[in-house]
Protein backbone atom coordinates (compact mmCIF):
# COMPACT_ATOMS: atom_id res chain seq x y z
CA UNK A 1 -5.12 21.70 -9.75
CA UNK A 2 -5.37 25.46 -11.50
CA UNK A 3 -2.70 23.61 -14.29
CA UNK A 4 -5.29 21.17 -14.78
CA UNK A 5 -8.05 23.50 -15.44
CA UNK A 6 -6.16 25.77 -17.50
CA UNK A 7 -5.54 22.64 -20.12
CA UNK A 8 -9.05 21.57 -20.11
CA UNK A 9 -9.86 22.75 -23.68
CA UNK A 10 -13.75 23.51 -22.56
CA UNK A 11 -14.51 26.56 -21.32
CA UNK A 12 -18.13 25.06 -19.60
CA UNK A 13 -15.87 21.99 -18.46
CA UNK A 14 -13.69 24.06 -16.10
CA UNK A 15 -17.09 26.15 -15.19
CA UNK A 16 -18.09 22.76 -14.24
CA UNK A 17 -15.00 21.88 -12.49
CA UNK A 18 -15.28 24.71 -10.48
CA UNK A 19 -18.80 24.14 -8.37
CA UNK A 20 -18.51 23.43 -4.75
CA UNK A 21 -19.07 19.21 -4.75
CA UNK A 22 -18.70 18.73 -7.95
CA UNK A 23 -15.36 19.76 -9.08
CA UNK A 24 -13.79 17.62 -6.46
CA UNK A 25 -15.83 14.37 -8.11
CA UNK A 26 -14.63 14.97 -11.81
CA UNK A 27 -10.53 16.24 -10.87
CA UNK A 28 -8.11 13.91 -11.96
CA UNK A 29 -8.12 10.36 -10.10
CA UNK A 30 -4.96 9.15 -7.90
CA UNK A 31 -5.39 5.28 -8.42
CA UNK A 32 -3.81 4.59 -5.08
CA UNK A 33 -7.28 6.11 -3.81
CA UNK A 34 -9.43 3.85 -5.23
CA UNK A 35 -6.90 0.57 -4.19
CA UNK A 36 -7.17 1.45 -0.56
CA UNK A 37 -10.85 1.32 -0.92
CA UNK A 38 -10.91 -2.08 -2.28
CA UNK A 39 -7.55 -2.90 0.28
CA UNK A 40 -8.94 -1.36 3.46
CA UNK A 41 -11.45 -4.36 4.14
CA UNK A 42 -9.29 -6.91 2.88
CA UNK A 43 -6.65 -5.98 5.22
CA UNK A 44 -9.33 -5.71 7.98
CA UNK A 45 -10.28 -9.56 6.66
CA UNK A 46 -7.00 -11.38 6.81
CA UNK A 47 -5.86 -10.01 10.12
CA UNK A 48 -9.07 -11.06 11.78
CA UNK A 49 -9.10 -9.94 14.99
CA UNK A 50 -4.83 -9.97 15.17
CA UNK A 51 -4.88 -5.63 15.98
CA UNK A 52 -1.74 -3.81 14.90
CA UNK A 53 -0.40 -2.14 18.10
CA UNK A 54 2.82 -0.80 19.85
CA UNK A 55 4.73 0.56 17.94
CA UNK A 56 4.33 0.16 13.81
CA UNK A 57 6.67 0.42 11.23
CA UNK A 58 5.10 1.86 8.04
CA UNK A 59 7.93 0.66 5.78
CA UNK A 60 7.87 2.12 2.29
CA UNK A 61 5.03 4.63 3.63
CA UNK A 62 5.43 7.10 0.20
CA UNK A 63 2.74 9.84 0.46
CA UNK A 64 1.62 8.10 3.35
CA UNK A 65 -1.80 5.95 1.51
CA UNK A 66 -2.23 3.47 4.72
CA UNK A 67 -1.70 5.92 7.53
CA UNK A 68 -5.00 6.36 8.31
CA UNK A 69 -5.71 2.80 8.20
CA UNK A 70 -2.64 2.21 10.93
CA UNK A 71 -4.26 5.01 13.05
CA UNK A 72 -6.84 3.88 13.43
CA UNK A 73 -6.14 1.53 16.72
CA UNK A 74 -6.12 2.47 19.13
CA UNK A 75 -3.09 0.33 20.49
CA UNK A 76 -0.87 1.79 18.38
CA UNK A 77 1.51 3.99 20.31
CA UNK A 78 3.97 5.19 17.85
CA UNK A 79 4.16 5.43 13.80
CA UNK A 80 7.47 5.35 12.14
CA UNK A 81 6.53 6.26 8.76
CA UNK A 82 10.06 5.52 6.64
CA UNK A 83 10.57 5.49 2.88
CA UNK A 84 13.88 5.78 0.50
CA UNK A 85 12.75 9.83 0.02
CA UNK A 86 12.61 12.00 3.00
CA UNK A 87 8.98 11.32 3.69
CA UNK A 88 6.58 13.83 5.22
CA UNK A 89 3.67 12.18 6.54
CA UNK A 90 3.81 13.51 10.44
CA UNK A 91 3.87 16.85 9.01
CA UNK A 92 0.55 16.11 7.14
CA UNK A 93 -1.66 14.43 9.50
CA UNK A 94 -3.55 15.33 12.79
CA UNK A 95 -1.85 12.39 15.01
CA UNK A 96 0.86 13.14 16.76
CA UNK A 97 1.75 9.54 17.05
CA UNK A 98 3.53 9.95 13.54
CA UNK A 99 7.02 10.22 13.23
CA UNK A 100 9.12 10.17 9.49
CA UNK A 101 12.45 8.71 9.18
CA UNK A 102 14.44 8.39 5.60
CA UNK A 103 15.61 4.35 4.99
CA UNK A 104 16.30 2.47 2.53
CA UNK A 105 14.03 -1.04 2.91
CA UNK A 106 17.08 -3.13 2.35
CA UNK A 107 18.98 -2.00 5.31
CA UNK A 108 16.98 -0.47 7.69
CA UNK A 109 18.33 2.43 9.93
CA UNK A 110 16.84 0.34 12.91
CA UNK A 111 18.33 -1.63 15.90
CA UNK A 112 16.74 -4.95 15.38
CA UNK A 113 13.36 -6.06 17.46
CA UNK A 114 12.31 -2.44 18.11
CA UNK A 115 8.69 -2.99 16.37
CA UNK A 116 5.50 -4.73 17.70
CA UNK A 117 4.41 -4.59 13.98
CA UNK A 118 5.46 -3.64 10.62
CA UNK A 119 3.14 -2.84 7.64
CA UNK A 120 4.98 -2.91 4.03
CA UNK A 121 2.11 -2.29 1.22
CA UNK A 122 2.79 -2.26 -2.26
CA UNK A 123 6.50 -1.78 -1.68
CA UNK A 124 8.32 -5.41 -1.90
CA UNK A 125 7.62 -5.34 -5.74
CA UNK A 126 9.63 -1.87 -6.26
CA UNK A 127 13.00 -3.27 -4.67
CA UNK A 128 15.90 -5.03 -7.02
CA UNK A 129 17.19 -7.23 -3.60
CA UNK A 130 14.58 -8.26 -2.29
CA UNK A 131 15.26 -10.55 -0.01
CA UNK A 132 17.48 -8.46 1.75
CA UNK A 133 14.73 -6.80 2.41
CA UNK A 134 12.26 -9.38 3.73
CA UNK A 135 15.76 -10.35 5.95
CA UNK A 136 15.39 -6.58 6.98
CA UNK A 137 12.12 -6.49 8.15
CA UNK A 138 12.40 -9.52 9.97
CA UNK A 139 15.15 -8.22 11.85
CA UNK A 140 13.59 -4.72 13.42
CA UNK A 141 10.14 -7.15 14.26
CA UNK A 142 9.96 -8.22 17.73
CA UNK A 143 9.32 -11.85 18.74
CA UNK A 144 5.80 -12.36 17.96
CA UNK A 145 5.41 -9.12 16.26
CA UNK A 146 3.46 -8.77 13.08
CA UNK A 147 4.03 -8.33 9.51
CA UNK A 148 1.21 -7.15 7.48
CA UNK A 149 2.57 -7.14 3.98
CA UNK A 150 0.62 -7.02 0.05
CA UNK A 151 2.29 -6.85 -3.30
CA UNK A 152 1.04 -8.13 -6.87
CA UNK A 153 0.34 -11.31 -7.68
CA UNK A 154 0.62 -12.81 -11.19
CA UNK A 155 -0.46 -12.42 -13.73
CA UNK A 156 -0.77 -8.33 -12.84
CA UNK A 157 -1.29 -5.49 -15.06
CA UNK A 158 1.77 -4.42 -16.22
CA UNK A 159 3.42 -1.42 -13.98
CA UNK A 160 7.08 -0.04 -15.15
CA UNK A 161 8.13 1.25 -12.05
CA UNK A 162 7.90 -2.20 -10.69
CA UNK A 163 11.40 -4.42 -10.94
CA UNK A 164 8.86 -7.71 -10.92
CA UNK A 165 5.72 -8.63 -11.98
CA UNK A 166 4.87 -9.89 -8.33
CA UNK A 167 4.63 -13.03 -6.15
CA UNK A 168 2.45 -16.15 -6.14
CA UNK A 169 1.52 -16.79 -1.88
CA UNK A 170 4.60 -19.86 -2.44
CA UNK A 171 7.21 -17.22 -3.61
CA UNK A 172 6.31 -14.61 -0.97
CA UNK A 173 6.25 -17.22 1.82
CA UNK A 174 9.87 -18.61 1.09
CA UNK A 175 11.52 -15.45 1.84
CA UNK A 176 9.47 -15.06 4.71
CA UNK A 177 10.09 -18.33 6.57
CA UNK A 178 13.68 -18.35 5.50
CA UNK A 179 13.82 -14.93 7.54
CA UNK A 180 12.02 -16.51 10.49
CA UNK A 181 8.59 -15.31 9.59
CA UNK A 182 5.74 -17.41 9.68
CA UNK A 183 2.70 -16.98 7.54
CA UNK A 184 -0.49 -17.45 9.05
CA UNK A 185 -3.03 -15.82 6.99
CA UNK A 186 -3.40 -14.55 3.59
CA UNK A 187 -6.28 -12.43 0.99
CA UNK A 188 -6.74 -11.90 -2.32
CA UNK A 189 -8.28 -8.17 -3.88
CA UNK A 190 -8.24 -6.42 -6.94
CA UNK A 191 -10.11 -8.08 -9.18
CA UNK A 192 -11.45 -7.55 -12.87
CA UNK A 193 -13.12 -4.70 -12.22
CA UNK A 194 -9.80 -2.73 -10.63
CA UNK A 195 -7.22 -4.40 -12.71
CA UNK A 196 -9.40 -3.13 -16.20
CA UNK A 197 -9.41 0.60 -14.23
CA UNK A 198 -5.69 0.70 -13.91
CA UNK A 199 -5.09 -0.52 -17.81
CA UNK A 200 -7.30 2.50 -18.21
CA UNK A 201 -5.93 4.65 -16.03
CA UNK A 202 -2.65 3.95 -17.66
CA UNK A 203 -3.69 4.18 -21.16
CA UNK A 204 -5.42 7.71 -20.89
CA UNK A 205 -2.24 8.97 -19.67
CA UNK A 206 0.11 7.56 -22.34
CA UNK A 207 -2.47 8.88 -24.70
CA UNK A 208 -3.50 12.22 -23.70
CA UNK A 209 -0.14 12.83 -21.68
CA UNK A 210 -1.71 13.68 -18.88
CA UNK A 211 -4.40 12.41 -15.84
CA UNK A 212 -7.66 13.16 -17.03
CA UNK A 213 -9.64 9.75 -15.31
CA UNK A 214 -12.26 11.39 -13.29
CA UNK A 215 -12.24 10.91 -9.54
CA UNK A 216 -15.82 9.88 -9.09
CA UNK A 217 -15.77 6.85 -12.15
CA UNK A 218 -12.52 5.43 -10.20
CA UNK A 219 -14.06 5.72 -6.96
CA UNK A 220 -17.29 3.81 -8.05
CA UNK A 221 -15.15 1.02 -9.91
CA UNK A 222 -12.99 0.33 -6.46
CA UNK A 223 -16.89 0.46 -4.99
CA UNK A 224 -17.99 -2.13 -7.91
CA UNK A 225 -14.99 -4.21 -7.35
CA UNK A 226 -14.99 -4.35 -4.07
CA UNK A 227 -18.73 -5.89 -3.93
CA UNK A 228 -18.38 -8.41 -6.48
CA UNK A 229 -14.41 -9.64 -6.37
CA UNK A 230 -15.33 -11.03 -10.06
CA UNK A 231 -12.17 -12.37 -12.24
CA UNK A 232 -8.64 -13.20 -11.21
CA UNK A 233 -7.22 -10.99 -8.27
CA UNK A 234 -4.11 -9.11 -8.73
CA UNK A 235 -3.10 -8.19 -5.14
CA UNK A 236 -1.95 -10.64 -2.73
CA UNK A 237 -1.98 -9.64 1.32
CA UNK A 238 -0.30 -11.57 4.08
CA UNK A 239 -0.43 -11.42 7.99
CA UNK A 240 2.92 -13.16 9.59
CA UNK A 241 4.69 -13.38 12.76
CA UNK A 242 7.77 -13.49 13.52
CA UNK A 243 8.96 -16.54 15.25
CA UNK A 244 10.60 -16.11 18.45
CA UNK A 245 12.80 -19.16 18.47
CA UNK A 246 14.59 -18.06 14.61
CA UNK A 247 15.22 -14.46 16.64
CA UNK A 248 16.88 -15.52 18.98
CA UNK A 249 19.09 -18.63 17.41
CA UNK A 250 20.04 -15.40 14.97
């Protein structure tokens, strides 16, 4: 944060910066903070009364975004928190139910049916085979287990670290079934208000080189958006389960 204040090219603006409460407001934004306040009730929707517990998966867990959200049931025993860089999410949070492990989503360093439940947010989209990895996380889910799962859906706002554009509920639910996964309910968030915040939030930093999208404006858009779901959604969620009678023909 003291790099970002020393290239602020206002003296009064890093004055500013600096005061207890509001400094915090008007640092740069992460965008993945404002889509888990738009995500967090739409996940909360489309499981609808289906609780994650046992042990949990958090496949593709990066900084670790939906770890709160995951600890907070209580029936959750264990967290494996596992992404393609040696992730460090136990380390950072107060829950000793945490654990990290290093994977790659494609072949999972799992034995297969050790989950109760698996969440994969945001990931599916990043992956060149990516039905190896749907086959993958089919695999280390238990009979019955769950599969909470959202990625883009078209048309999305262009993202280059993404190897697709995303999936319409058809092309995520092929994969799915063909791995023995059946999908029972499904959400739609991110709408116009989030999807013209991240063309923003993409275009200040091509322009100015650098995050300068205060924290408090994306906060109150994710707010906005939330309320209103106005325009075409660009985030697709899923609850499935896997079916016990696939499993165990193998």
């Amino acid at each position: 944060m003291r790099d970002y204040y020393d290239r602020m090219p206002s003296r009064l603006l890093k004055t500013v910066l600096r005061v207890p409460g509001i400094g915090r407001h008007l640092a740069p934004a992460w965008f993945d903070e404002a889509r888990l306040i738009v995500q967090r009730p739409a996940f909360a929707r489309v499981l609808d009364g289906r609780p994650l517990r046992g042990r949990v998966l958090n496949a593709g867990c990066g900084e670790g975004l939906y770890a709160g959200f995951i600890e907070a049931f209580d029936g959750v025993r264990s967290i494996v928190n596992m992404d393609v860089h040696e992730p460090r999410v136990a380390r950072r949070r107060g829950d000793d139910r945490h654990h990290d492990q290093q994977g790659s989503l494609d072949a999972l360093p799992f034995a297969a049916g050790v989950f109760d439940a698996v969440v994969c947010t945001e990931v599916l989209e990043h992956v060149p085979r990516d039905g190896d990895a749907v086959a993958e996380l089919a695999r280390v889910i238990k009979p019955g287990g769950t599969l909470l799962m959202s990625v883009p859906t078209p048309p999305a706002p262009f993202d280059r670290a993404h190897v697709r554009e995303g999936y319409t509920l058809a092309e995520l639910s092929a994969p799915l079934e063909k791995a023995g996964i059946e999908v029972v309910a499904s959400e739609r968030c991110l709408h116009g208000v989030m999807r013209a915040s991240f063309v923003a939030w993409q275009w200040q930093q091509r322009i100015a080189g650098r995050n300068l999208f205060p924290r408090a404006l994306l906060r109150a858009a994710a707010h906005v958006d939330r309320a209103t779901r106005l325009g075409r959604p660009w985030d697709l969620i899923v609850v499935a389960v896997r079916r016990p009678a696939l499993l165990s023909a193998g």
